[in-house]
N, C-alpha and C. Protein backbone atom coordinates (compact mmCIF):
# COMPACT_ATOMS: atom_id res chain seq x y z
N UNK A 1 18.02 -1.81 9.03
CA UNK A 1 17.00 -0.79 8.88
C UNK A 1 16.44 -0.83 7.45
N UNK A 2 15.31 -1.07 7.16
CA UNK A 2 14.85 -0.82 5.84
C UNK A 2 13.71 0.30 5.69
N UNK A 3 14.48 1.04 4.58
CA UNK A 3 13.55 2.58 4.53
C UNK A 3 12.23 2.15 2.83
N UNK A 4 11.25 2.82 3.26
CA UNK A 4 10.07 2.37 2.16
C UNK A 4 9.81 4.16 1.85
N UNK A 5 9.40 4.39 0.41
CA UNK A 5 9.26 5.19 -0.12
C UNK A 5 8.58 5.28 -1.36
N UNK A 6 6.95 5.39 -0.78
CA UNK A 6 5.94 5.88 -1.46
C UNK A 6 5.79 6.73 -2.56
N UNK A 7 5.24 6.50 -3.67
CA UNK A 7 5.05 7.30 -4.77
C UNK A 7 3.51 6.96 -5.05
N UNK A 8 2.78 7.84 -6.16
CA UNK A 8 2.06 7.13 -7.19
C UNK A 8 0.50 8.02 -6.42
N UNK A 9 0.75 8.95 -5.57
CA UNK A 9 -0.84 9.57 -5.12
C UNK A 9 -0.96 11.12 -6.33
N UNK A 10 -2.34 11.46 -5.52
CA UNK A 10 -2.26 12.04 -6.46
C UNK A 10 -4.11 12.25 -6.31
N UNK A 11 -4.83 13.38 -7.19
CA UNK A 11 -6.08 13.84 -6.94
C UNK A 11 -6.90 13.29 -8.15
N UNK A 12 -7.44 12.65 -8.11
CA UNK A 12 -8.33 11.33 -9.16
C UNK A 12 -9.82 11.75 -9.21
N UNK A 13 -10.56 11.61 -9.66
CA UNK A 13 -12.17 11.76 -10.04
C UNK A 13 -13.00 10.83 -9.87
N UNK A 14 -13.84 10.27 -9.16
CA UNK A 14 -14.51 9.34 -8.93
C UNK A 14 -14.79 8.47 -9.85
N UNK A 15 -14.40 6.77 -9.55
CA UNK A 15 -14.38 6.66 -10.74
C UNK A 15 -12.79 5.73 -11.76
N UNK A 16 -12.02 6.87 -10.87
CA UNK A 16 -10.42 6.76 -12.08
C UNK A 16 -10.00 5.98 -11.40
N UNK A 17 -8.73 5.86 -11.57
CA UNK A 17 -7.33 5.01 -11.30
C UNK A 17 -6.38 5.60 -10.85
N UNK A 18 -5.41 5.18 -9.79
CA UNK A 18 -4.42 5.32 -9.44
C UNK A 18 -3.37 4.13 -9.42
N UNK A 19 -2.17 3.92 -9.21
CA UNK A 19 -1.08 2.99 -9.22
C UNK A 19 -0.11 3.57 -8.40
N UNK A 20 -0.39 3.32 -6.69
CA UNK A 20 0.98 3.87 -5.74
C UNK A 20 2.19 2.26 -5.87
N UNK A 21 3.20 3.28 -5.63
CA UNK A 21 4.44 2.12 -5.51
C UNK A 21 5.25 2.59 -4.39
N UNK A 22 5.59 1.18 -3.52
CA UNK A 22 6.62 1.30 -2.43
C UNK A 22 7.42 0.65 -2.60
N UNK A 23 8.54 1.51 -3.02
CA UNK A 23 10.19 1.06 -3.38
C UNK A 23 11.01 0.76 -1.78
N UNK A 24 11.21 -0.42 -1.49
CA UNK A 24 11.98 -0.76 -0.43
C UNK A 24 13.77 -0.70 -0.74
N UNK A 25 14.09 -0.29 0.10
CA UNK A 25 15.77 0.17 0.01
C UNK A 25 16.96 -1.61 0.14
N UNK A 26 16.10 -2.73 -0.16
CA UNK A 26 16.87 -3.71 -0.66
C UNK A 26 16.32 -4.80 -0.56
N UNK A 27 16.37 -5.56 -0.95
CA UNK A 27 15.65 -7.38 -1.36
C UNK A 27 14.91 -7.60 -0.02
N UNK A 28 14.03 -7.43 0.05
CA UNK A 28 14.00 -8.00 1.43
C UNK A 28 12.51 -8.58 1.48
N UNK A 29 11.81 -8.79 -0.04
CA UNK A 29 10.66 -9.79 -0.16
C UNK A 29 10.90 -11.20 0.33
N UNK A 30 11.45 -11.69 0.39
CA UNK A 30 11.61 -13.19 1.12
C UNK A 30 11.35 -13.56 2.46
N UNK A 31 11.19 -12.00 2.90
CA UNK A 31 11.55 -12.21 4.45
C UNK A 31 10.33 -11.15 4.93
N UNK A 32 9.74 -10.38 4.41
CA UNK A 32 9.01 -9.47 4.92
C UNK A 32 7.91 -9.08 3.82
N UNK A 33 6.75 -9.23 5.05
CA UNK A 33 5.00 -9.29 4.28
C UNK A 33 5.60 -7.26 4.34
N UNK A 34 4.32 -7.38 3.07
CA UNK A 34 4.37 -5.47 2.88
C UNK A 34 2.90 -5.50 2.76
N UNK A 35 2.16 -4.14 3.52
CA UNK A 35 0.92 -4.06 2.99
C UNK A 35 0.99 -2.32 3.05
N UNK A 36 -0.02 -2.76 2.79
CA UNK A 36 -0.36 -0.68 2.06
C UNK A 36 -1.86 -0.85 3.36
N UNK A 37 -1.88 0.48 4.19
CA UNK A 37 -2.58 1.11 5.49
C UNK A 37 -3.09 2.36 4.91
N UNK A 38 -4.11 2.95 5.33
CA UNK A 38 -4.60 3.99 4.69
C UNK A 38 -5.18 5.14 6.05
N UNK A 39 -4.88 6.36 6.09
CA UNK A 39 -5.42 6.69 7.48
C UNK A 39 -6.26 8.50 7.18
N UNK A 40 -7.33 8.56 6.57
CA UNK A 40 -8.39 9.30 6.49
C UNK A 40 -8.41 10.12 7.53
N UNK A 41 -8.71 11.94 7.43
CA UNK A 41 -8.78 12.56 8.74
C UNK A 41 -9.75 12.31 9.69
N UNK A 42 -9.35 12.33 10.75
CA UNK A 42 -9.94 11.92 12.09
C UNK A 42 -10.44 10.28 12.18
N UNK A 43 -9.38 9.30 11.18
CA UNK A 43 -9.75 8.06 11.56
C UNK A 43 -8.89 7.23 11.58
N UNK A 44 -9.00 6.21 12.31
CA UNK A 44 -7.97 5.26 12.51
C UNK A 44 -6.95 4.72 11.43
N UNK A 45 -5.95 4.70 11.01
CA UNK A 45 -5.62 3.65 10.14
C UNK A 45 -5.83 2.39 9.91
N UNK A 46 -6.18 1.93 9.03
CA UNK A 46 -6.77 0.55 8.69
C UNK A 46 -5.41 0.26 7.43
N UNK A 47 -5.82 -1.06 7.65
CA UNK A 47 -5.59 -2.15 6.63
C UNK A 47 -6.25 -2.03 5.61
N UNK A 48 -5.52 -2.34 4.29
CA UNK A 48 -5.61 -1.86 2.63
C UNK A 48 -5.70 -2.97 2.17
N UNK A 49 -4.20 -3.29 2.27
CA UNK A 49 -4.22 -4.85 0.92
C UNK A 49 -2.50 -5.17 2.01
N UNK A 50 -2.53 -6.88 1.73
CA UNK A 50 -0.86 -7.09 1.89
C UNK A 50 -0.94 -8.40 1.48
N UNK A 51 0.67 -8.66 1.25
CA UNK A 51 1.10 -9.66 0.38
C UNK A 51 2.18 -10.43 1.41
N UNK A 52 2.28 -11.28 1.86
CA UNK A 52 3.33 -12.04 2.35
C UNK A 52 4.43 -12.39 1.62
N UNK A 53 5.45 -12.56 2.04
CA UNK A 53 6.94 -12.86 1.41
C UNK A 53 6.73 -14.46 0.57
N UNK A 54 5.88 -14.82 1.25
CA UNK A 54 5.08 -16.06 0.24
C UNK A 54 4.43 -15.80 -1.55
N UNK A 55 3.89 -14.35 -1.30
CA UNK A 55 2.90 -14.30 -2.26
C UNK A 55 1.89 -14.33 -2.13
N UNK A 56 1.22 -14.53 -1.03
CA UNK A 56 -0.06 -14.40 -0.83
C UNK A 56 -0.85 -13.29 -0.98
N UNK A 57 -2.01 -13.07 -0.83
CA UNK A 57 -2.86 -11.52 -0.92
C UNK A 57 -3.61 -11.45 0.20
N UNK A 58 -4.29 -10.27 0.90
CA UNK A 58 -5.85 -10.26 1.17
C UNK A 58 -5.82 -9.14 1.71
N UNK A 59 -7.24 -8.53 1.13
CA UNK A 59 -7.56 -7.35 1.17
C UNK A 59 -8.77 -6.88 2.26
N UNK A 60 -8.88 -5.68 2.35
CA UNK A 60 -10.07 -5.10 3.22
C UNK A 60 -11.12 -5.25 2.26
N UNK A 61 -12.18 -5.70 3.31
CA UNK A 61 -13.82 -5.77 2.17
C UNK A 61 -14.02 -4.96 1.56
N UNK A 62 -13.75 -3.61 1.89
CA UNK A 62 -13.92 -2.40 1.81
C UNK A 62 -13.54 -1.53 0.12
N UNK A 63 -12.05 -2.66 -0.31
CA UNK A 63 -11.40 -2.42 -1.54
C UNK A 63 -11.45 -3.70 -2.57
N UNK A 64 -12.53 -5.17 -1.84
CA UNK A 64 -12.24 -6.08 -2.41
C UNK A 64 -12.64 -6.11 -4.26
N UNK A 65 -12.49 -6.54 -5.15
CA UNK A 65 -12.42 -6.64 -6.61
C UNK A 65 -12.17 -4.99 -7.45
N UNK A 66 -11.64 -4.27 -6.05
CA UNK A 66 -11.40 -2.68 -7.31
C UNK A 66 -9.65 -2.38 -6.86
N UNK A 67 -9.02 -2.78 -5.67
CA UNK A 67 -7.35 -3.01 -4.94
C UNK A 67 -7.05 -3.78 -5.86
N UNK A 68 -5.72 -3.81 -6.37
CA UNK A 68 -4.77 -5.26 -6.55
C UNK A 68 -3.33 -4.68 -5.85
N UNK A 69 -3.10 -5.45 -5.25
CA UNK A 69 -1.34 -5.41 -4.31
C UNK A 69 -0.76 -6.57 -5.12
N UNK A 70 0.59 -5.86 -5.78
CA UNK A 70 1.54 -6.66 -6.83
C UNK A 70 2.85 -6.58 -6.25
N UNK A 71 3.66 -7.52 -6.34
CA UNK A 71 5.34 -6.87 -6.16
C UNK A 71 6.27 -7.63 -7.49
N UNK A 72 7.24 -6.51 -7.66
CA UNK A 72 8.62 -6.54 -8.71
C UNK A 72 9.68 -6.77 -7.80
N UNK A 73 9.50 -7.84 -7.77
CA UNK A 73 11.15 -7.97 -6.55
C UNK A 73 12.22 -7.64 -7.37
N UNK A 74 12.41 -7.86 -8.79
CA UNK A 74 13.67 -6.98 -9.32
C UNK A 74 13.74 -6.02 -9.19
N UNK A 75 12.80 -5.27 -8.65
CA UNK A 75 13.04 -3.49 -8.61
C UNK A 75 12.32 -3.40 -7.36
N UNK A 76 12.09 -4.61 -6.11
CA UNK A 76 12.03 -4.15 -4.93
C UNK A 76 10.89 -3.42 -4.61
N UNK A 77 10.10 -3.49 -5.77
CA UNK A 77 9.05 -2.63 -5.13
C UNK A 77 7.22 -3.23 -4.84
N UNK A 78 6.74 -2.73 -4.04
CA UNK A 78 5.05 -3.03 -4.27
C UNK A 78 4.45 -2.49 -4.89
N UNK A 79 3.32 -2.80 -5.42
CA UNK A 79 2.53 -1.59 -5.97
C UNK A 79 0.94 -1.82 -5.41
N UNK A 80 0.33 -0.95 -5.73
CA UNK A 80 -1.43 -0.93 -5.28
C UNK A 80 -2.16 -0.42 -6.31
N UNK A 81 -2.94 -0.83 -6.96
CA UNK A 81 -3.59 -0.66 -8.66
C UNK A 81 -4.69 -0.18 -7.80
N UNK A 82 -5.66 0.87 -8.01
CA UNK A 82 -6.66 0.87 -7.33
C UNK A 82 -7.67 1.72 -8.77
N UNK A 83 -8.45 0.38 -8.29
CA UNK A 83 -9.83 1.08 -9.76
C UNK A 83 -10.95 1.85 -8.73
N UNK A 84 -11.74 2.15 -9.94
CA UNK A 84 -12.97 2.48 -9.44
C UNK A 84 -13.15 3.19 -8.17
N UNK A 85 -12.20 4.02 -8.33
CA UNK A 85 -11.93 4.46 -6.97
C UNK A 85 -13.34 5.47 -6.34
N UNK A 86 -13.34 5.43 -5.02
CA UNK A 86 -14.53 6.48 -4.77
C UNK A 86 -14.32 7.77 -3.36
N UNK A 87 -14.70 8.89 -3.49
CA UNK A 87 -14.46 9.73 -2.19
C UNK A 87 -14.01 8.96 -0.98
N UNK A 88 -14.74 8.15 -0.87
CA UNK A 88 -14.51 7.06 0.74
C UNK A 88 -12.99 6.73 0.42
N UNK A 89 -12.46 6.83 -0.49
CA UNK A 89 -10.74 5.66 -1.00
C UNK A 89 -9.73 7.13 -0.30
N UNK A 90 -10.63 8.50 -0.20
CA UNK A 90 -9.55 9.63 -0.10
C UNK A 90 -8.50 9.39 1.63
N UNK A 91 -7.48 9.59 1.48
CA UNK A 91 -6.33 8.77 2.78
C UNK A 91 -4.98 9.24 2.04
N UNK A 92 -3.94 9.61 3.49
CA UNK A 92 -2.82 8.60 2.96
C UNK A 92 -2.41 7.01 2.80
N UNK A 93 -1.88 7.24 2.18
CA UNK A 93 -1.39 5.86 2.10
C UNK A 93 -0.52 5.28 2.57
N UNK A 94 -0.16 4.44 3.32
CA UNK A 94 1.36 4.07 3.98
C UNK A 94 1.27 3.01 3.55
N UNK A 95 2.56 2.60 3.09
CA UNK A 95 3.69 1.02 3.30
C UNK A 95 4.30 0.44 4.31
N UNK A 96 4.30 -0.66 4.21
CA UNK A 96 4.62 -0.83 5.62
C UNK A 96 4.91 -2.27 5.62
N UNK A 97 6.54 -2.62 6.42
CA UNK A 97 7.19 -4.06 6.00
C UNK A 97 7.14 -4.16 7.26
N UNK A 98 6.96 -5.84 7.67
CA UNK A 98 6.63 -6.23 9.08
C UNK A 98 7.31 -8.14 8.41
N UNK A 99 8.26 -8.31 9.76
CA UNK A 99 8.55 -9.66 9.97
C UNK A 99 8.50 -10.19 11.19
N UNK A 100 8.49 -11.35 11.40
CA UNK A 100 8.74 -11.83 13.03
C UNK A 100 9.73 -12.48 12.89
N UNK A 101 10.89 -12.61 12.15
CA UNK A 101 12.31 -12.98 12.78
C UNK A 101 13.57 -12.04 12.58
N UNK A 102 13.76 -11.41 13.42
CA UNK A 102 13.15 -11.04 14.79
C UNK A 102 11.62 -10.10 14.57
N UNK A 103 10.94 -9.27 15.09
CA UNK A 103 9.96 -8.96 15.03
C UNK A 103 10.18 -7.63 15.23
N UNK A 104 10.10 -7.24 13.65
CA UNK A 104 10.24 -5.87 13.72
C UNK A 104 9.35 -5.02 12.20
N UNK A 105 9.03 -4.00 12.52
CA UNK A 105 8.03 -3.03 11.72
C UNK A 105 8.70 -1.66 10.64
N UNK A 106 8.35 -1.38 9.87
CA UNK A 106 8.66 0.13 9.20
C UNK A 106 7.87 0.47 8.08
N UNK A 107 7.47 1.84 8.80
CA UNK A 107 6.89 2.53 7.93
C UNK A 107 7.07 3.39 7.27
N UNK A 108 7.24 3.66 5.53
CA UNK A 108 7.07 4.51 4.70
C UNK A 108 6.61 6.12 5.47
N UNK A 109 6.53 6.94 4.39
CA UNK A 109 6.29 8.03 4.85
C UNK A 109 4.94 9.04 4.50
N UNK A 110 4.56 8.02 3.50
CA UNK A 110 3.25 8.14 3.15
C UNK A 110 2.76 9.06 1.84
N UNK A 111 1.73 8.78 0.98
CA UNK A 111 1.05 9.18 0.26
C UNK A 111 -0.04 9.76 0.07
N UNK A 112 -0.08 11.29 -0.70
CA UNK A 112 -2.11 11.50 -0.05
C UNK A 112 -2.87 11.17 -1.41
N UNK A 113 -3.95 10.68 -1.43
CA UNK A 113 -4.41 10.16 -2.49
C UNK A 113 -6.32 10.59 -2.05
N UNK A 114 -6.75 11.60 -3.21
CA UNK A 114 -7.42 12.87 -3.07
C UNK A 114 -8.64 12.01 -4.19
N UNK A 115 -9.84 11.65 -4.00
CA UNK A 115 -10.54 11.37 -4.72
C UNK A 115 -11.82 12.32 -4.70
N UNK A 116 -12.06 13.05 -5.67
CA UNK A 116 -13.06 13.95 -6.12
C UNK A 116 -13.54 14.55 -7.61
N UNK A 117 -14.39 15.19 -7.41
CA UNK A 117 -14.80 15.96 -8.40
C UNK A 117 -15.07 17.32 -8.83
């Protein structure tokens, strides 16, 4: 079972910065892509940013050159740098580790991240 636990939201000004982090409860970058999901009232959750156990990136058009998705595997965690943020960025935020051997999912518990003025 691996438990994920969101930090780093918070009510920002159009414009600012935020830095959420998802601390995973043990090593388990080698083996499992993490991405950050975002789910706005009355809308679907979408895809943010994710990183494969490779290192890889790729993001939604939506956040492309203002997202960066980083991980500290010494401290197990992801993070999501988000610039330039704008009203449209306002969501929680979820984490969320997904592998296919065997093929299994978990999700964090989420972050609200409030962009206004």
């Amino acid at each position: 079972q691996v438990q994920l636990v969101e930090s780093g939201g918070g009510l920002v000004q159009p414009g600012g910065s935020l830095r959420l982090s998802c601390a995973a409860s043990g090593s388990i970058f080698n083996s499992y892509a993490i991405s950050w999901y975002r789910q706005a009232p009355g809308k679907q959750r979408q895809l943010v940013a994710r990183i494969t156990s490779g290192g890889s990136t790729n993001y939604a058009d939506s956040v492309k050159g203002r997202f960066t998705i980083s991980r500290d595997v010494a401290k197990n965690t992801v993070y999501l740098q988000m610039n330039s943020l704008k009203p449209e960025d306002t969501a929680v935020y979820y984490c969320y580790a997904d592998t296919s051997t065997p093929p299994s999912g978990y999700w964090g518990q989420g972050t609200q991240v409030t962009v206004s003025s």
